[in-house]
PDB file of N, CA and C in Angstrom:
ATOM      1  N   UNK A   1     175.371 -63.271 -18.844  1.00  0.00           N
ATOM      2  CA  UNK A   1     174.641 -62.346 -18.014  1.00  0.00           C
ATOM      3  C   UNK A   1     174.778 -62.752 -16.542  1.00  0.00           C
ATOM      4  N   UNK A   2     174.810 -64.096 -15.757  1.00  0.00           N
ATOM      5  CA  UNK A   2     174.869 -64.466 -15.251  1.00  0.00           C
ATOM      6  C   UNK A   2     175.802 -64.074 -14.646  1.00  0.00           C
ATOM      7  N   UNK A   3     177.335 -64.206 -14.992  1.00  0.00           N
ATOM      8  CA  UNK A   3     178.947 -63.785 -14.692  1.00  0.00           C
ATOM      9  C   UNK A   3     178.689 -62.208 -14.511  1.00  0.00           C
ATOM     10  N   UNK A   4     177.774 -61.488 -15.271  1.00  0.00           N
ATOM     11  CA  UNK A   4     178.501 -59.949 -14.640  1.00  0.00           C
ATOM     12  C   UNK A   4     177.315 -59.881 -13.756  1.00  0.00           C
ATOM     13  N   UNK A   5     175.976 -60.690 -13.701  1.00  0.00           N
ATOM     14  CA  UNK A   5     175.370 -60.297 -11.970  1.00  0.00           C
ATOM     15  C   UNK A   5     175.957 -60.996 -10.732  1.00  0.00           C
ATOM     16  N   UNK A   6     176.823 -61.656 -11.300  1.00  0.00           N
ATOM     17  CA  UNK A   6     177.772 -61.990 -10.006  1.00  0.00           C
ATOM     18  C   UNK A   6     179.116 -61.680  -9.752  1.00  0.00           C
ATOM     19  N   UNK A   7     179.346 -60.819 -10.459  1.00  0.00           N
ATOM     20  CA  UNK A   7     181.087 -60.168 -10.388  1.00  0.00           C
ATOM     21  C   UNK A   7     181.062 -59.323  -8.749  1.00  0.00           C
ATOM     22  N   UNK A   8     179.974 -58.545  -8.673  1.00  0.00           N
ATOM     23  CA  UNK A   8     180.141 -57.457  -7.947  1.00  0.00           C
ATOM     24  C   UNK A   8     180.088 -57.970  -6.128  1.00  0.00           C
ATOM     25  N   UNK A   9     179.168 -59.225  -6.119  1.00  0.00           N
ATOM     26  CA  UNK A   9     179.222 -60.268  -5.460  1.00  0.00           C
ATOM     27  C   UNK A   9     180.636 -60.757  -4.782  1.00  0.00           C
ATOM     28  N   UNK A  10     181.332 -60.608  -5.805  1.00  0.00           N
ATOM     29  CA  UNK A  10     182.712 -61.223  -5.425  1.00  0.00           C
ATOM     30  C   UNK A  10     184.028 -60.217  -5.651  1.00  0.00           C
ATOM     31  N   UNK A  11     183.028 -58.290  -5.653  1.00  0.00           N
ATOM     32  CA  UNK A  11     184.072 -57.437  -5.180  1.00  0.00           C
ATOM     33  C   UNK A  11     184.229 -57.430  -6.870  1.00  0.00           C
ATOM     34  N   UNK A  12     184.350 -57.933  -8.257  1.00  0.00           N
ATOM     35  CA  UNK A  12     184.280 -57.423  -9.261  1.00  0.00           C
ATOM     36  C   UNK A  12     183.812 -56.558 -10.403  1.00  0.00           C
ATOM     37  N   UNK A  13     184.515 -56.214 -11.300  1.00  0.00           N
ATOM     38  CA  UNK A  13     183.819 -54.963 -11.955  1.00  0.00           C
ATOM     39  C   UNK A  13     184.124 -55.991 -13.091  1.00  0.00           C
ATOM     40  N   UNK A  14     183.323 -56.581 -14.285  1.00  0.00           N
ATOM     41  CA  UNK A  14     183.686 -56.193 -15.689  1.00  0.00           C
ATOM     42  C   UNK A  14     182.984 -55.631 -16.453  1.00  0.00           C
ATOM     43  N   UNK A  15     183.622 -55.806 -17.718  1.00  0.00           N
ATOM     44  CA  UNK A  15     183.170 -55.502 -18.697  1.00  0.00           C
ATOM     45  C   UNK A  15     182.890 -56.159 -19.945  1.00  0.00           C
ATOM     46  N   UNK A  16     182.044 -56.589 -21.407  1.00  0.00           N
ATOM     47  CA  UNK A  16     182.516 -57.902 -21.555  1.00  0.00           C
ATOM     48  C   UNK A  16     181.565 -57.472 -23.118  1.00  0.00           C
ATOM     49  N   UNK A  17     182.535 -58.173 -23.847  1.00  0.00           N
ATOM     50  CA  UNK A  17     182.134 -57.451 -25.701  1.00  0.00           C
ATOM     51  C   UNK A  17     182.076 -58.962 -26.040  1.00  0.00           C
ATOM     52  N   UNK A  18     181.128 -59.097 -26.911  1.00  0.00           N
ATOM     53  CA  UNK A  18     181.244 -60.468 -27.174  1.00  0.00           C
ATOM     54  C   UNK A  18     180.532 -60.035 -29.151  1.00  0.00           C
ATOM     55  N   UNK A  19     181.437 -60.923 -29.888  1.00  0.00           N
ATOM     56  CA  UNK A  19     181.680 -60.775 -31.128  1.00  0.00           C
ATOM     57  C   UNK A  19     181.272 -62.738 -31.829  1.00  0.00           C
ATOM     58  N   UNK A  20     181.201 -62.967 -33.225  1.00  0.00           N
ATOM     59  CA  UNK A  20     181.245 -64.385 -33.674  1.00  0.00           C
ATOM     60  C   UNK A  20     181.954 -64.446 -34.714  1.00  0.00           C
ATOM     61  N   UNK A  21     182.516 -65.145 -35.088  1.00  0.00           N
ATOM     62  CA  UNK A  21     183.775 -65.620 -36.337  1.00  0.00           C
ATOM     63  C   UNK A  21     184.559 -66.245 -36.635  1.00  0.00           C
ATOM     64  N   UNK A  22     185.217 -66.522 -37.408  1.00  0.00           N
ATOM     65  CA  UNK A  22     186.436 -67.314 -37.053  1.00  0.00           C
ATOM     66  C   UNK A  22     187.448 -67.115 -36.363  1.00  0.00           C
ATOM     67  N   UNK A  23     188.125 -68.141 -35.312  1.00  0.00           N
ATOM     68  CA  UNK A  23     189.016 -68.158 -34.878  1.00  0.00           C
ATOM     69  C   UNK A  23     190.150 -68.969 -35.266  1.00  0.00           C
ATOM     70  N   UNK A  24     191.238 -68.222 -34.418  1.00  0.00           N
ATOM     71  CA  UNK A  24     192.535 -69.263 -34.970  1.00  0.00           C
ATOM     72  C   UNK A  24     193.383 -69.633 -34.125  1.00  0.00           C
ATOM     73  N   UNK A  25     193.447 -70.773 -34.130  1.00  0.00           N
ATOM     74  CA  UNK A  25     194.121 -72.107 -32.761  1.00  0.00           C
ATOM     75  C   UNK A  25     195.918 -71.317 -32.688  1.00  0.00           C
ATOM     76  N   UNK A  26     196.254 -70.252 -31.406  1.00  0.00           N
ATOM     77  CA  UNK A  26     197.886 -70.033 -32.206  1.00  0.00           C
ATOM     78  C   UNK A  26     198.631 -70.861 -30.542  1.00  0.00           C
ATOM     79  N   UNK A  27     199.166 -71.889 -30.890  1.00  0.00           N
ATOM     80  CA  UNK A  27     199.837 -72.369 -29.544  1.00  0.00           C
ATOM     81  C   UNK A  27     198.764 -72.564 -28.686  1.00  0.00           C
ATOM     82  N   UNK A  28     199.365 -72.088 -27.444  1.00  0.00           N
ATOM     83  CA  UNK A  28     198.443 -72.451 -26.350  1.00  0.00           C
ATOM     84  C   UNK A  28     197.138 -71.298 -26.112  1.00  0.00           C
ATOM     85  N   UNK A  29     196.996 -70.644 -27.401  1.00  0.00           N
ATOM     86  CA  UNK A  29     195.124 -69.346 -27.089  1.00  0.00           C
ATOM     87  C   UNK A  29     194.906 -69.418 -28.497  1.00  0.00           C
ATOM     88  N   UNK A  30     194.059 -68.314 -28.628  1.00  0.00           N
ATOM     89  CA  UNK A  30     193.417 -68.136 -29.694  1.00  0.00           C
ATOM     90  C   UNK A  30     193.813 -66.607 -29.992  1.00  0.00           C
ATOM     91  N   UNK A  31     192.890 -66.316 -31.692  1.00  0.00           N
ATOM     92  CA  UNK A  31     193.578 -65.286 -32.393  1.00  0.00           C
ATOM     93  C   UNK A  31     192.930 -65.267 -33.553  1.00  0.00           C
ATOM     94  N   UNK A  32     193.508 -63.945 -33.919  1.00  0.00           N
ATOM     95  CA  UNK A  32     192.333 -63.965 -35.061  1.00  0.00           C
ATOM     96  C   UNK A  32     191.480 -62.607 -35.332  1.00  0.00           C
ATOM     97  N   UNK A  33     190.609 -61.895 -36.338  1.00  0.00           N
ATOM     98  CA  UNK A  33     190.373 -60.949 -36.584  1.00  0.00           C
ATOM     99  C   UNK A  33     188.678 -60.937 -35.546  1.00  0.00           C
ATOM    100  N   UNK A  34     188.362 -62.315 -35.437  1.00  0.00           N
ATOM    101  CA  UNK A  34     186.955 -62.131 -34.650  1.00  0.00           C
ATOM    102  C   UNK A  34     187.311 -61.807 -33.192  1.00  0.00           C
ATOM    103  N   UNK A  35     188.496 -62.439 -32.374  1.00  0.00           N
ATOM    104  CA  UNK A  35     189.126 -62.339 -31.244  1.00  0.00           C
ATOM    105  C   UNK A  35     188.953 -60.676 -31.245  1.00  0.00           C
ATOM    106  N   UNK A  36     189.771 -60.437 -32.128  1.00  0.00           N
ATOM    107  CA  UNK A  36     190.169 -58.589 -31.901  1.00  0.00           C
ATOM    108  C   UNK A  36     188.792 -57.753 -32.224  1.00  0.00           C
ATOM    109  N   UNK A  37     188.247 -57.962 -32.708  1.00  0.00           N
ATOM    110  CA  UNK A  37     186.815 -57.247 -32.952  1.00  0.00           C
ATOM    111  C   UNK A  37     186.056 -57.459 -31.409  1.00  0.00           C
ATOM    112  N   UNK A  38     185.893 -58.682 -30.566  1.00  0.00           N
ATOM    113  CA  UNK A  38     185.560 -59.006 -30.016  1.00  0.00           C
ATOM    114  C   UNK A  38     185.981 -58.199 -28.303  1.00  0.00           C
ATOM    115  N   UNK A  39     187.267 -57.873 -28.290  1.00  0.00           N
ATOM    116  CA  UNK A  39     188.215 -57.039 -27.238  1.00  0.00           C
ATOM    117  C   UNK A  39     187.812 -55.592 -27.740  1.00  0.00           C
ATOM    118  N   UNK A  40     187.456 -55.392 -29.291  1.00  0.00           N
ATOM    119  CA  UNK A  40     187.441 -53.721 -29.230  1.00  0.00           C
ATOM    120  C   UNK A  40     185.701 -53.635 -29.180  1.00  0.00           C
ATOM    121  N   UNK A  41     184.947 -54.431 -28.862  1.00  0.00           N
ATOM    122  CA  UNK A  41     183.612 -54.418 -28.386  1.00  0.00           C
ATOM    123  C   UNK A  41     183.580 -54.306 -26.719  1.00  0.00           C
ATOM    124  N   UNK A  42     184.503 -55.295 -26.280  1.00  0.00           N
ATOM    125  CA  UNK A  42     184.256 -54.845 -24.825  1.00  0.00           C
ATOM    126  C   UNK A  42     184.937 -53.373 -24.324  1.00  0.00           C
ATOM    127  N   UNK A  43     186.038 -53.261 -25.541  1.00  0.00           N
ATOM    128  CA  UNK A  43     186.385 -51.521 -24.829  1.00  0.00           C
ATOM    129  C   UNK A  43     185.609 -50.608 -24.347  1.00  0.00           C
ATOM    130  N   UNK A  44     184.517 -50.953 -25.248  1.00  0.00           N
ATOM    131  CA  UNK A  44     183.340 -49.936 -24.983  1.00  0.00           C
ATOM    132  C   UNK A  44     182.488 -49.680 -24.166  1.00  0.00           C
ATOM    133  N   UNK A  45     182.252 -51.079 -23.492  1.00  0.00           N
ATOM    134  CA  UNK A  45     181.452 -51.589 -22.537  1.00  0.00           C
ATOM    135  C   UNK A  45     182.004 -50.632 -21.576  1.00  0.00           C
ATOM    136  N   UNK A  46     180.619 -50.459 -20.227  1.00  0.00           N
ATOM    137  CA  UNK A  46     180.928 -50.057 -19.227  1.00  0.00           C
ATOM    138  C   UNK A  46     180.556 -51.153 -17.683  1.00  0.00           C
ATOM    139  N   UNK A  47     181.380 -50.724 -17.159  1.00  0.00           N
ATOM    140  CA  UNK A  47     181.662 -51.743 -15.834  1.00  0.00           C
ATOM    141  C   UNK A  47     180.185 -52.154 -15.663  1.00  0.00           C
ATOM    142  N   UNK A  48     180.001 -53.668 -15.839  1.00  0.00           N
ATOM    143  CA  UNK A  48     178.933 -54.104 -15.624  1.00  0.00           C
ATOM    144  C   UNK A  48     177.979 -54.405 -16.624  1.00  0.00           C
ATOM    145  N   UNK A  49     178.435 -54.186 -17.836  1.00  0.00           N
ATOM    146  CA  UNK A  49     177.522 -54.327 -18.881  1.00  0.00           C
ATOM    147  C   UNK A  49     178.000 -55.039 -20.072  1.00  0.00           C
ATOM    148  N   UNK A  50     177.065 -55.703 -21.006  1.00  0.00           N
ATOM    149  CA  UNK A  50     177.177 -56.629 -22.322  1.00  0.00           C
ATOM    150  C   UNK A  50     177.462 -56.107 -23.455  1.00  0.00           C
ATOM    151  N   UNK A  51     178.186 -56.188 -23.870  1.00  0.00           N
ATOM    152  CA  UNK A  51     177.876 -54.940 -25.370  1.00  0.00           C
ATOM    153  C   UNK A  51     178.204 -56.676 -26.047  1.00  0.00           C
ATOM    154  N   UNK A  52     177.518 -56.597 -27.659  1.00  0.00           N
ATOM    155  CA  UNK A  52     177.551 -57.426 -28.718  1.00  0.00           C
ATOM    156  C   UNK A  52     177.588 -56.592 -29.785  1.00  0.00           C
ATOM    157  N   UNK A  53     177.660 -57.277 -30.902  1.00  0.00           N
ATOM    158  CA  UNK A  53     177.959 -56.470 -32.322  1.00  0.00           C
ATOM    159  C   UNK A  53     177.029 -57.355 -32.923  1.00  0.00           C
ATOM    160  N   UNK A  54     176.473 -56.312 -33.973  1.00  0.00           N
ATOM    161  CA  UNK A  54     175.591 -56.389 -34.961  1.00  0.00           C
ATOM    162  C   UNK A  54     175.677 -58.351 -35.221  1.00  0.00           C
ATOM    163  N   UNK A  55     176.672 -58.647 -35.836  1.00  0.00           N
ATOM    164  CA  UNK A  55     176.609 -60.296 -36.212  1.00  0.00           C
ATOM    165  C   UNK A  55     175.876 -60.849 -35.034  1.00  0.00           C
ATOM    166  N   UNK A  56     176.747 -60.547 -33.635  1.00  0.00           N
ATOM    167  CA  UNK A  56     175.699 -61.588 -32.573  1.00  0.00           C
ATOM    168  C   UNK A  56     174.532 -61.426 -32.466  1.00  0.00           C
ATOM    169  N   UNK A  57     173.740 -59.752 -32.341  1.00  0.00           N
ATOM    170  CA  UNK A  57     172.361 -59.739 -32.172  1.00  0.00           C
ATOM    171  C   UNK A  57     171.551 -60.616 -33.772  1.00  0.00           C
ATOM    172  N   UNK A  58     172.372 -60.869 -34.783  1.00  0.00           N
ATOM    173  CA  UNK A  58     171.313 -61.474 -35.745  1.00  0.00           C
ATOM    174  C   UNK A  58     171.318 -62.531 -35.529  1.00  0.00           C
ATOM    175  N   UNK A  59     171.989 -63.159 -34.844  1.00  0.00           N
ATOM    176  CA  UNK A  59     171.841 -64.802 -35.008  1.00  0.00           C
ATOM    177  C   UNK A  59     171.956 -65.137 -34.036  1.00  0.00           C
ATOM    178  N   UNK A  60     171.330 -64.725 -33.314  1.00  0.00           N
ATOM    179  CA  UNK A  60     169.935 -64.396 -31.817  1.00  0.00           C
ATOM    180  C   UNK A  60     169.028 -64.112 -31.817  1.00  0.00           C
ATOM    181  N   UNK A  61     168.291 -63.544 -32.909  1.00  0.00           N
ATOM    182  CA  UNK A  61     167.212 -63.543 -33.205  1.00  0.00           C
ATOM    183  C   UNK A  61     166.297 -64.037 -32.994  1.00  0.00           C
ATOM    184  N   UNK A  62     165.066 -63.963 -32.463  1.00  0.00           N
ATOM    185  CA  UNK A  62     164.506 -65.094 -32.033  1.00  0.00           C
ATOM    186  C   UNK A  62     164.334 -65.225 -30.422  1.00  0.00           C
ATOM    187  N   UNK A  63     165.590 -64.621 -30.125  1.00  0.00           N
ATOM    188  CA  UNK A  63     165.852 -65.647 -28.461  1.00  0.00           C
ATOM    189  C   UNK A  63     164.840 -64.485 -27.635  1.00  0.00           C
ATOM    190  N   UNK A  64     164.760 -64.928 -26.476  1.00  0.00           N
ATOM    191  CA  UNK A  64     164.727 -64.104 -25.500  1.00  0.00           C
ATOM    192  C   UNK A  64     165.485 -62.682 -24.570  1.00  0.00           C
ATOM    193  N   UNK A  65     166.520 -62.301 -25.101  1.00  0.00           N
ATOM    194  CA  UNK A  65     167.483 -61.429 -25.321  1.00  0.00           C
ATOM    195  C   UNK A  65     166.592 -60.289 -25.900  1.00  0.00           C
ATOM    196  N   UNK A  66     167.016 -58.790 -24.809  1.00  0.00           N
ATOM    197  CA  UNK A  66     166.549 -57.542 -25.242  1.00  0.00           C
ATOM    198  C   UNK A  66     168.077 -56.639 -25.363  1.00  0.00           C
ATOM    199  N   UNK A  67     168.118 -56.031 -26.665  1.00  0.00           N
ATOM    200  CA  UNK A  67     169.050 -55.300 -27.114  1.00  0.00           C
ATOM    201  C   UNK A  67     168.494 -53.707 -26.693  1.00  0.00           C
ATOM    202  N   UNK A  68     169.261 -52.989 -26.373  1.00  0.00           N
ATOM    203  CA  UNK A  68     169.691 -51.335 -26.276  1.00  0.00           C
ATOM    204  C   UNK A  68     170.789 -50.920 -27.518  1.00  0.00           C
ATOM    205  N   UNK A  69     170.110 -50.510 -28.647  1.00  0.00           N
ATOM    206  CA  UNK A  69     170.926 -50.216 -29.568  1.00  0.00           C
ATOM    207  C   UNK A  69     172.381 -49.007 -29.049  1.00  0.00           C
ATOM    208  N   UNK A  70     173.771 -48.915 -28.934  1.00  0.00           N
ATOM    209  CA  UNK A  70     174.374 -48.234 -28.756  1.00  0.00           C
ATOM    210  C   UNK A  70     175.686 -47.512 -29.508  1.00  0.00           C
ATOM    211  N   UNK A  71     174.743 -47.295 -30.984  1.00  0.00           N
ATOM    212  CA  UNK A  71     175.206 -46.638 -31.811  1.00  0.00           C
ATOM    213  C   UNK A  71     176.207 -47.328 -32.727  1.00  0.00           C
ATOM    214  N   UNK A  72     176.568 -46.869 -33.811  1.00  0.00           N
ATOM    215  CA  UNK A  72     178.318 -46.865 -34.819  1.00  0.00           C
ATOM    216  C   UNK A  72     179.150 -46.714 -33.973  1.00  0.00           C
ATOM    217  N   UNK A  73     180.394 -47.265 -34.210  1.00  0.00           N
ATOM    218  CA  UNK A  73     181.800 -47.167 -33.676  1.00  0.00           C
ATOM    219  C   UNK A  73     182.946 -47.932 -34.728  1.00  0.00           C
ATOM    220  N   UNK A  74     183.959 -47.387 -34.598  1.00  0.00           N
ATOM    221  CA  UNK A  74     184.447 -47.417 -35.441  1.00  0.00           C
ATOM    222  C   UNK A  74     185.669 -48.149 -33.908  1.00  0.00           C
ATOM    223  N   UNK A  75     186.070 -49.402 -35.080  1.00  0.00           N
ATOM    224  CA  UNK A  75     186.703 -50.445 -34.084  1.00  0.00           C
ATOM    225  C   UNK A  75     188.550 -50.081 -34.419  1.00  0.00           C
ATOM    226  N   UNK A  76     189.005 -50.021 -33.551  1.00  0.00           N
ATOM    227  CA  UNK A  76     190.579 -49.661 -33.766  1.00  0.00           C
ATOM    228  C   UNK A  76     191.398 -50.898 -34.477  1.00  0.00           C
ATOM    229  N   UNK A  77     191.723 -50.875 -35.193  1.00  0.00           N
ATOM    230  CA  UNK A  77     192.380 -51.986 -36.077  1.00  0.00           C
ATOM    231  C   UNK A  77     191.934 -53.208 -37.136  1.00  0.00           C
ATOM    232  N   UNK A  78     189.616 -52.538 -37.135  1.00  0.00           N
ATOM    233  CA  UNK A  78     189.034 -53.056 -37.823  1.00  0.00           C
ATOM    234  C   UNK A  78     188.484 -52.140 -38.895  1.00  0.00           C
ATOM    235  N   UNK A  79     188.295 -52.838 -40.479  1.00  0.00           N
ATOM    236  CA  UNK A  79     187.716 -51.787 -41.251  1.00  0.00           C
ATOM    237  C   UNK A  79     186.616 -51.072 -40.844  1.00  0.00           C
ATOM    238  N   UNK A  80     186.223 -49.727 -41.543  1.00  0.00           N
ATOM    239  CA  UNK A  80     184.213 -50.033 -41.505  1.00  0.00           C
ATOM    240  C   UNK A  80     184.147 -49.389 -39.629  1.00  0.00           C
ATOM    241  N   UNK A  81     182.911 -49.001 -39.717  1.00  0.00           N
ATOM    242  CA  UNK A  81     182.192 -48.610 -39.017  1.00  0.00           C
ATOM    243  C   UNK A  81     180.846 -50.226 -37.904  1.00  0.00           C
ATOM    244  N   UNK A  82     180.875 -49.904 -36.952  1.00  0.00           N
ATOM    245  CA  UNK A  82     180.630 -51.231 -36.530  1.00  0.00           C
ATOM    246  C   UNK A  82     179.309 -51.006 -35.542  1.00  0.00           C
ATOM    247  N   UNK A  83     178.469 -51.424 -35.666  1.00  0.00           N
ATOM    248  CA  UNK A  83     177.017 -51.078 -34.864  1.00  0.00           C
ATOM    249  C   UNK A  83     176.724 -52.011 -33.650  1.00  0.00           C
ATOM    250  N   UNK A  84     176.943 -51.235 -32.086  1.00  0.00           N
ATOM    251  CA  UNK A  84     177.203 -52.363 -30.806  1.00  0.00           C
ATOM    252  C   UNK A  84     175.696 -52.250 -30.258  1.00  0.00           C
ATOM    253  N   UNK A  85     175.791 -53.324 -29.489  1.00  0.00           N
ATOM    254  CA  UNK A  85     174.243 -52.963 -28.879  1.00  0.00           C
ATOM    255  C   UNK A  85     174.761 -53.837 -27.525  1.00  0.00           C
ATOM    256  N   UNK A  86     173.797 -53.386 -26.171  1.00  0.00           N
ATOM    257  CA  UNK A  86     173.760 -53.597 -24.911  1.00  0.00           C
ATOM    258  C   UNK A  86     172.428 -54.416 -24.730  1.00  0.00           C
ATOM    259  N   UNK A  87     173.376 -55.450 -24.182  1.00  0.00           N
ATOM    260  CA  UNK A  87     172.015 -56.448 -23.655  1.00  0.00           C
ATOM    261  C   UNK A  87     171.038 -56.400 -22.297  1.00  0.00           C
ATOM    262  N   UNK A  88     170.223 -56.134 -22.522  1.00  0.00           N
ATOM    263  CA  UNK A  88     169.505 -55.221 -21.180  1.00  0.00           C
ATOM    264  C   UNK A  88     168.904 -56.386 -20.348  1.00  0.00           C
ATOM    265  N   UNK A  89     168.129 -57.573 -20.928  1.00  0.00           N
ATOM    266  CA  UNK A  89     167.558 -58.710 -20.408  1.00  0.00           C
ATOM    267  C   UNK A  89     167.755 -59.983 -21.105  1.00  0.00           C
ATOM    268  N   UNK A  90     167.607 -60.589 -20.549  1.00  0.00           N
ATOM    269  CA  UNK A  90     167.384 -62.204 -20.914  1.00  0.00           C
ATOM    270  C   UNK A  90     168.213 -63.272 -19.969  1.00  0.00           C
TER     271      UNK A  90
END
C-alpha cells in the first residue's frame, strides 16, 4: 500500500494483483501457475489500486486490511472463475 501511495509522488501510475502459491525457481526469476494468476489479477487492477484474490484475503484474515469485494473473473489461462477484491485500507 505504501508503494502505490508513493508512485504518483514520483510521476508513477501502477497497478498491482497480488496472488499466494507455489512458485518455481526457473534460472534467474520465477514461474509458475501462482506467478500467472498473480499478473492476471493485476490486469484488472486500475492505476493506483490493490486487487488480491480470494486465497490472499483468507489468510489475512484477521489483519487490519479492508477489502472492496470486486466481483468473479474469469482469469485468462487459469481454470474456474476467480473472486478479486480491492484493498481499500490498512
Amino acid at each position: 500500500m505504501e508503494i502505490i501511495r508513493a508512485a504518483p509522488r514520483l510521476g508513477l501510475g501502477i497497478r498491482t494483483g497480488i496472488h499466494t502459491g507455489e512458485v518455481e525457481a526457473r534460472g534467474s526469476g520465477f514461474g509458475g501457475m501462482a506467478v500467472h494468476i498473480a499478473a492476471r489479477v493485476a490486469s484488472f487492477a486500475d492505476e493506483g489500486e490493490l486487487l488480491v484474490s480470494q486465497t490472499v484475503k483468507d489468510l489475512v484474515a484477521g489483519s487490519p486490511l479492508v477489502f472492496e469485494d470486486r466481483g468473479e473473473h474469469q482469469l485468462k489461462g487459469v481454470p474456474g472463475t476467480w473472486r478479486l477484491f480491492a484493498v481499500v485500507s490498512g
